[in-house]
PDB file of N, CA and C in Angstrom:
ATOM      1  N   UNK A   1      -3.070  -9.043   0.113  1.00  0.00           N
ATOM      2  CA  UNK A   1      -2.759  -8.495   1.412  1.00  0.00           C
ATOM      3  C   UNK A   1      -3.617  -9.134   2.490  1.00  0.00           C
ATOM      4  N   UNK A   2      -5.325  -9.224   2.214  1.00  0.00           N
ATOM      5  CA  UNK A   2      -5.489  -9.919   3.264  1.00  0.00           C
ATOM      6  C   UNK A   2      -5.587 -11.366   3.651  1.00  0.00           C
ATOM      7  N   UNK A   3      -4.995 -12.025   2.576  1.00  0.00           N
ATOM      8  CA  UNK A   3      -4.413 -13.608   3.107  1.00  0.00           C
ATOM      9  C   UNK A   3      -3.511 -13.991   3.585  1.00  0.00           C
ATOM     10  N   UNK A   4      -2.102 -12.845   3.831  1.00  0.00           N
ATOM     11  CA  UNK A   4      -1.166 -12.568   5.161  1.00  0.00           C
ATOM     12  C   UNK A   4      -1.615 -11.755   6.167  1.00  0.00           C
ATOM     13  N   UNK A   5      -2.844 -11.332   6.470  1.00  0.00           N
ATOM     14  CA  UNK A   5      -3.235 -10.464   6.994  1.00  0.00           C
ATOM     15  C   UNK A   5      -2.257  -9.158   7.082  1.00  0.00           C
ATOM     16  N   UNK A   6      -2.169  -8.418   6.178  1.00  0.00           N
ATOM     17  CA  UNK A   6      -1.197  -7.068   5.988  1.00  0.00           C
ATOM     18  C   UNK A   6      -2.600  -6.214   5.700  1.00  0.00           C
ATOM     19  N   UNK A   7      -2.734  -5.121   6.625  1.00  0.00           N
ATOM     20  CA  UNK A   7      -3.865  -4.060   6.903  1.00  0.00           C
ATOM     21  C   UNK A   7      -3.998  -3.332   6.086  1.00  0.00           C
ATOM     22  N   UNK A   8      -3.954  -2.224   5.312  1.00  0.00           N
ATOM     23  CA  UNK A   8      -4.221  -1.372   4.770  1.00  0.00           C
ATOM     24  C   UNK A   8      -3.602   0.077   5.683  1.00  0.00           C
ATOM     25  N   UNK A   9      -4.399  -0.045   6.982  1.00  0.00           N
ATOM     26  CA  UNK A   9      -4.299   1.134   7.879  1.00  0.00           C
ATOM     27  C   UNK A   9      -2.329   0.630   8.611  1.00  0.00           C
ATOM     28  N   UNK A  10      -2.314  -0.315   8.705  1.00  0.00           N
ATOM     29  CA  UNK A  10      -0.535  -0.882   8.811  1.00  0.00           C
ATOM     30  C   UNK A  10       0.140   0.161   8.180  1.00  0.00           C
ATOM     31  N   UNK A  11      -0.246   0.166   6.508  1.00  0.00           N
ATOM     32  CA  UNK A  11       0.782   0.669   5.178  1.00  0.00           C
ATOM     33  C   UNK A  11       0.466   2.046   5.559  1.00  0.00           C
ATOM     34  N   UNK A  12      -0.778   2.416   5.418  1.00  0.00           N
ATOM     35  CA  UNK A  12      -1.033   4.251   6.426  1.00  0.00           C
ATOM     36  C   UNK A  12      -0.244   4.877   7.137  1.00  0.00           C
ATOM     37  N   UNK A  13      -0.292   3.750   8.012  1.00  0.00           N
ATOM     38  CA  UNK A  13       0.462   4.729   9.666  1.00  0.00           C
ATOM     39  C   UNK A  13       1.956   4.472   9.368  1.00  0.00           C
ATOM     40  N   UNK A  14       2.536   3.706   8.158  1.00  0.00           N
ATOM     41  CA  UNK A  14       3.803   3.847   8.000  1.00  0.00           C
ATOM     42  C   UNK A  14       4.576   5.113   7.259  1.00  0.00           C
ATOM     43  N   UNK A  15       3.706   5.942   6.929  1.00  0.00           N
ATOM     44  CA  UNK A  15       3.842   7.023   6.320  1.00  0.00           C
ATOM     45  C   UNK A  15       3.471   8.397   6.989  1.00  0.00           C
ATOM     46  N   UNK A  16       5.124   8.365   7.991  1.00  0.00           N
ATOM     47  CA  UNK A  16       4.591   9.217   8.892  1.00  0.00           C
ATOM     48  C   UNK A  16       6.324  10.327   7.742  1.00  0.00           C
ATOM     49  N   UNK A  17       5.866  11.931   7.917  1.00  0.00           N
ATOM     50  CA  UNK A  17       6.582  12.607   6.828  1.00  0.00           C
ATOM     51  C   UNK A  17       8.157  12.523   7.549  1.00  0.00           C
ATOM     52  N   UNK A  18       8.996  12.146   6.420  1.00  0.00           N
ATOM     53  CA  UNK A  18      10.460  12.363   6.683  1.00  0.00           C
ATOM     54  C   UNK A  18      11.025  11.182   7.572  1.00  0.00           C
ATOM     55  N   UNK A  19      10.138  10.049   7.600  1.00  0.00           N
ATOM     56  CA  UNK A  19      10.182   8.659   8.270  1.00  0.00           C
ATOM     57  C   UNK A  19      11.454   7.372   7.655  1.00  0.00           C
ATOM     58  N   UNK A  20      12.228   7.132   7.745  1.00  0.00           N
ATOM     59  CA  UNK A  20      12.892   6.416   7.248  1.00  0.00           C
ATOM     60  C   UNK A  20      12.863   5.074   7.667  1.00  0.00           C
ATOM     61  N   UNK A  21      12.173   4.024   6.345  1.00  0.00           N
ATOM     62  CA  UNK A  21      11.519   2.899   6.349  1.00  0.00           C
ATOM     63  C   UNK A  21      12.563   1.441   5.999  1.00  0.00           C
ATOM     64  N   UNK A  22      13.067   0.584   6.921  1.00  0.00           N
ATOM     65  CA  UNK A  22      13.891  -0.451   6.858  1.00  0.00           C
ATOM     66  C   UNK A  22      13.184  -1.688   6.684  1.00  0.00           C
ATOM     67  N   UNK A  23      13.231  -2.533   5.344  1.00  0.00           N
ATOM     68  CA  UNK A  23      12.334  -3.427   4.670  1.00  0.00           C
ATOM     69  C   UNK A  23      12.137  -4.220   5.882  1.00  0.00           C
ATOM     70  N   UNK A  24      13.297  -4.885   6.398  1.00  0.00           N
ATOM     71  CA  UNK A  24      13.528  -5.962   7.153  1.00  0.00           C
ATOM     72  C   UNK A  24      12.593  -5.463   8.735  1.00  0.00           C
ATOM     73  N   UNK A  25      12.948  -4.003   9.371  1.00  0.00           N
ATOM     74  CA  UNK A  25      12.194  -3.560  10.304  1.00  0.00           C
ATOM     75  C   UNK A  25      10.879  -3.382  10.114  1.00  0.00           C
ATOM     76  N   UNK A  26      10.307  -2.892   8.933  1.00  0.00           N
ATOM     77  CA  UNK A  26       8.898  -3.074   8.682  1.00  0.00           C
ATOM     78  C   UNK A  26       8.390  -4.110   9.197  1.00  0.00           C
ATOM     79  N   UNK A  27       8.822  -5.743   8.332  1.00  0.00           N
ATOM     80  CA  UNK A  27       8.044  -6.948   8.559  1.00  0.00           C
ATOM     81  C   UNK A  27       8.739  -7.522   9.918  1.00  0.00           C
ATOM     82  N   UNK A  28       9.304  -6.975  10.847  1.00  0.00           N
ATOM     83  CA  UNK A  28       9.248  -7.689  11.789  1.00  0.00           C
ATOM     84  C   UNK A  28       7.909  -6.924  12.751  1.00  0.00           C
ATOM     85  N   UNK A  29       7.716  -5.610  12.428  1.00  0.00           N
ATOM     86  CA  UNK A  29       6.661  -4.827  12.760  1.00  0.00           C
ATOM     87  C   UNK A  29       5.041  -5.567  12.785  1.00  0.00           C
ATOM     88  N   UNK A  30       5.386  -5.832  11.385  1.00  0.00           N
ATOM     89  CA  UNK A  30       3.986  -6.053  10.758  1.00  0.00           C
ATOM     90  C   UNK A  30       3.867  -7.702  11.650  1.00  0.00           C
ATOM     91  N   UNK A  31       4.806  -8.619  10.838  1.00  0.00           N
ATOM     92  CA  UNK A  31       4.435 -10.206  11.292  1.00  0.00           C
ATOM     93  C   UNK A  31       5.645 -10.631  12.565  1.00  0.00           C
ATOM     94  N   UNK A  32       6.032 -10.009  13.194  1.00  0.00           N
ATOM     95  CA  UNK A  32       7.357 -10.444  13.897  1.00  0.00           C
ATOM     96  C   UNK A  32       8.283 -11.157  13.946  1.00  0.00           C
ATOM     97  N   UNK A  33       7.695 -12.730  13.712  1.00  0.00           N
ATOM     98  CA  UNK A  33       9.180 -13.094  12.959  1.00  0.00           C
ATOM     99  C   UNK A  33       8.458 -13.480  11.385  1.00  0.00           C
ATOM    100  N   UNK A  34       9.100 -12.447  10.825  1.00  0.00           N
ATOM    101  CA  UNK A  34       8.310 -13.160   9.454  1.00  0.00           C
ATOM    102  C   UNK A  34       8.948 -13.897   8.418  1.00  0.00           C
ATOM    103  N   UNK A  35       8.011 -14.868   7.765  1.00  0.00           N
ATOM    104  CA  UNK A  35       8.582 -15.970   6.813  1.00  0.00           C
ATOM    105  C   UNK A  35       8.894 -15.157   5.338  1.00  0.00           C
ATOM    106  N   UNK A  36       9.886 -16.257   4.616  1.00  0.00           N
ATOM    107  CA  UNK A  36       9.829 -15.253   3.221  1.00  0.00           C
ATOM    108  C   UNK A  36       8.752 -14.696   2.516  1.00  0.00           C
ATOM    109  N   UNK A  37       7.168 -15.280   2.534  1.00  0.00           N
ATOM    110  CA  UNK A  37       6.428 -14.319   1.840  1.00  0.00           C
ATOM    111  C   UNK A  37       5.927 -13.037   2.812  1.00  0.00           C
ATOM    112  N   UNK A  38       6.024 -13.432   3.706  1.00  0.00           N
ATOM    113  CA  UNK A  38       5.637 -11.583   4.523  1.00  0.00           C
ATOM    114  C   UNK A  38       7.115 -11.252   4.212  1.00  0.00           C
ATOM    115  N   UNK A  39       8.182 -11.243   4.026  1.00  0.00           N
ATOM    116  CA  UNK A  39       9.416 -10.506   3.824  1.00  0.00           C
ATOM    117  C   UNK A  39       9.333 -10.160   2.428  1.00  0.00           C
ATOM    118  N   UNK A  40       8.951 -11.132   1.710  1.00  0.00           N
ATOM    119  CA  UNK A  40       8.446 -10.514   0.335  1.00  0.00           C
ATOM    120  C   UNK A  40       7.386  -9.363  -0.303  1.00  0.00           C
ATOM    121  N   UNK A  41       6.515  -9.709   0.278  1.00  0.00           N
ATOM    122  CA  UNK A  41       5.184  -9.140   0.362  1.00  0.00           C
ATOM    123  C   UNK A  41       5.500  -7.476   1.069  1.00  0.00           C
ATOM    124  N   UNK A  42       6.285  -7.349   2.116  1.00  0.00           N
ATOM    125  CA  UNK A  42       6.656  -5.816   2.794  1.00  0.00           C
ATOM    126  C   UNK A  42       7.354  -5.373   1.735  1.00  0.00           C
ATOM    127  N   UNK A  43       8.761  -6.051   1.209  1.00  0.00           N
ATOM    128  CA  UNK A  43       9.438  -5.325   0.158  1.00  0.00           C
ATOM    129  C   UNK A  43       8.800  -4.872  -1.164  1.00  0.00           C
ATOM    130  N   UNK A  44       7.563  -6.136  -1.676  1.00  0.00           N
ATOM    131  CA  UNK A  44       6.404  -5.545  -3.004  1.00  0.00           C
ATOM    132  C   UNK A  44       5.788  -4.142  -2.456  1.00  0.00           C
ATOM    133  N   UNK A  45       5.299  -4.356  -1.189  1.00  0.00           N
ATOM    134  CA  UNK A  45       4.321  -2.732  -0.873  1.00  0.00           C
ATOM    135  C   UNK A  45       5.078  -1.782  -0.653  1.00  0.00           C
ATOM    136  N   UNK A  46       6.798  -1.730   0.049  1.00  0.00           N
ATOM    137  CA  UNK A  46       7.721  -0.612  -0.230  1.00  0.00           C
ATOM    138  C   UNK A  46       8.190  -0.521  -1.563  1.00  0.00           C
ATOM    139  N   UNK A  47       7.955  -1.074  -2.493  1.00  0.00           N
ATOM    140  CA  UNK A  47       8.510  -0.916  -3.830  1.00  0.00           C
ATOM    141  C   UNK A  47       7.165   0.277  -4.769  1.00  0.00           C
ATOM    142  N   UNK A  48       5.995  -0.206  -3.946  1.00  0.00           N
ATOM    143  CA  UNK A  48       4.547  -0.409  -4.992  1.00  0.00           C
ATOM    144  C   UNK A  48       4.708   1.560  -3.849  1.00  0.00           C
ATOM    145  N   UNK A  49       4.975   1.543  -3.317  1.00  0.00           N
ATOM    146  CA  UNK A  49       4.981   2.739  -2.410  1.00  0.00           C
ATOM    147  C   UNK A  49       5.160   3.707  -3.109  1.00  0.00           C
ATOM    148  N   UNK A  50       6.568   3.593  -3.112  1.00  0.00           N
ATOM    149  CA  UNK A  50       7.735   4.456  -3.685  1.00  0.00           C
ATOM    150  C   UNK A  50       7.435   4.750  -5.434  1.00  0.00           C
ATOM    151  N   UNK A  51       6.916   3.608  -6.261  1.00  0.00           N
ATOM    152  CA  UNK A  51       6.550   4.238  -7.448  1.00  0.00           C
ATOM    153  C   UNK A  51       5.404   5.006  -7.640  1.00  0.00           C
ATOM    154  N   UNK A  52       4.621   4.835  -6.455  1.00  0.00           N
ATOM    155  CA  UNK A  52       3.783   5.795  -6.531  1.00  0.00           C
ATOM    156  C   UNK A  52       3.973   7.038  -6.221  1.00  0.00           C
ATOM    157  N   UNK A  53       5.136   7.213  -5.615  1.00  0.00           N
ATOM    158  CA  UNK A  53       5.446   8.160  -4.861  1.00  0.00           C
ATOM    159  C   UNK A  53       5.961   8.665  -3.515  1.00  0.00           C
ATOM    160  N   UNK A  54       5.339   8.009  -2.652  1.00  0.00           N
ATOM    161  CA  UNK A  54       5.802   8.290  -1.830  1.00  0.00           C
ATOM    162  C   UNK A  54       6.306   8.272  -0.608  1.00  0.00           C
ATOM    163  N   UNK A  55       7.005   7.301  -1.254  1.00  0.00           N
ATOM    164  CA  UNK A  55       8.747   6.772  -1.056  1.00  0.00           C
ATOM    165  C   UNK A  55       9.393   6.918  -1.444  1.00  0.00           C
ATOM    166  N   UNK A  56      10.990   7.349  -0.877  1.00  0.00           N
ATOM    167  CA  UNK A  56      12.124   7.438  -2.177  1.00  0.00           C
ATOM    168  C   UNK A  56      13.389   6.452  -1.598  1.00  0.00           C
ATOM    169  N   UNK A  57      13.461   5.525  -2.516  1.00  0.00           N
ATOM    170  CA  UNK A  57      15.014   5.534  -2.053  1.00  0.00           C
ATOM    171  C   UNK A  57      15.483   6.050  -1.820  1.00  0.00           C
ATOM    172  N   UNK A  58      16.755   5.294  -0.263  1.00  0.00           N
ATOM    173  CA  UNK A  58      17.343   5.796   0.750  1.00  0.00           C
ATOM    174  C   UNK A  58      18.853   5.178   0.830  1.00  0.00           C
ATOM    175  N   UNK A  59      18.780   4.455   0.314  1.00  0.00           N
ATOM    176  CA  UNK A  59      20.147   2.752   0.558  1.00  0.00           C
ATOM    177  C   UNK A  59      19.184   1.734   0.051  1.00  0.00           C
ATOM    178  N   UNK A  60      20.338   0.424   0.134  1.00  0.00           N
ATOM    179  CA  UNK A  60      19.411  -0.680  -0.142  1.00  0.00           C
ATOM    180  C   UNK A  60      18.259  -1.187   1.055  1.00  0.00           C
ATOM    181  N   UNK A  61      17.261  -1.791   0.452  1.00  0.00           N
ATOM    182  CA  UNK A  61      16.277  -1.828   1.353  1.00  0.00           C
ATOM    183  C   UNK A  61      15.724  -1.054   2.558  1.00  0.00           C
ATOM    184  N   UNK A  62      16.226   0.452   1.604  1.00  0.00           N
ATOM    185  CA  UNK A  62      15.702   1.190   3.083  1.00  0.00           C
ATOM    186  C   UNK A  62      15.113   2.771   2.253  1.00  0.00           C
ATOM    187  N   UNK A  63      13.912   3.265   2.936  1.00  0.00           N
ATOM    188  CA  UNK A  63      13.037   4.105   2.157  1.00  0.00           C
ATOM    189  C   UNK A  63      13.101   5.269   3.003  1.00  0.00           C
ATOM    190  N   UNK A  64      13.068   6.572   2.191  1.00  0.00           N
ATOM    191  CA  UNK A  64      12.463   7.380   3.242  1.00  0.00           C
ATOM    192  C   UNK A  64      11.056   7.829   2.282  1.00  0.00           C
ATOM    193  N   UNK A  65      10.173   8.269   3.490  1.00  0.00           N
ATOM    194  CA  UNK A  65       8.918   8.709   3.017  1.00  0.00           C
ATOM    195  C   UNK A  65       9.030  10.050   2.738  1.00  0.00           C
ATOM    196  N   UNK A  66       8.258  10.654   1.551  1.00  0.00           N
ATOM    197  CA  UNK A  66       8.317  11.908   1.012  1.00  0.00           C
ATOM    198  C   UNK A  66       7.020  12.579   0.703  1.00  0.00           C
ATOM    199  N   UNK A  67       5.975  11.619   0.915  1.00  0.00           N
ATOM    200  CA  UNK A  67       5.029  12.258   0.490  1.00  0.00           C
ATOM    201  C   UNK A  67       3.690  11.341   1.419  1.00  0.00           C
ATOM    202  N   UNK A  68       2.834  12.030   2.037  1.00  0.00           N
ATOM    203  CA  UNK A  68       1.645  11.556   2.637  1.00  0.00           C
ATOM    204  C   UNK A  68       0.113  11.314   2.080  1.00  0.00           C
ATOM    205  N   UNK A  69      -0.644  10.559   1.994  1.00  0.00           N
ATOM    206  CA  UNK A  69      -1.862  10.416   1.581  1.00  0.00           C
ATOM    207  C   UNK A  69      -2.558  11.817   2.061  1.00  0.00           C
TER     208      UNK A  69
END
């Protein structure tokens, strides 16, 4: 994460409750226009999210948040 510079406190404040998270809108968030590994890299941490918990699939490439740190 920090050799694309992707924050920690970024992935935080994206987990606001009942938030519905769009892979593609994330990384334009995060890197604005971003190349395939920041497009990659957003979809690994919404994936790495959601098995932790808390995220759930919503549609393809798109999350809603269910659960807060």
């Amino acid at each position: 994460m920090e050799k694309l510079n992707l924050r920690a406190a970024f992935v935080r404040d994206l987990l606001v409750p009942q938030a519905t998270l769009e892979t593609g809108d994330v990384a334009m968030r995060w890197a604005g226009m971003p190349n395939k590994n920041e497009r990659g890299l957003t979809e690994a941490i919404l994936e790495s999210l959601a098995e932790a918990g808390f995220l759930e699939p919503a549609a393809e490439q798109t999350y809603r948040v269910v659960r807060v740190p």
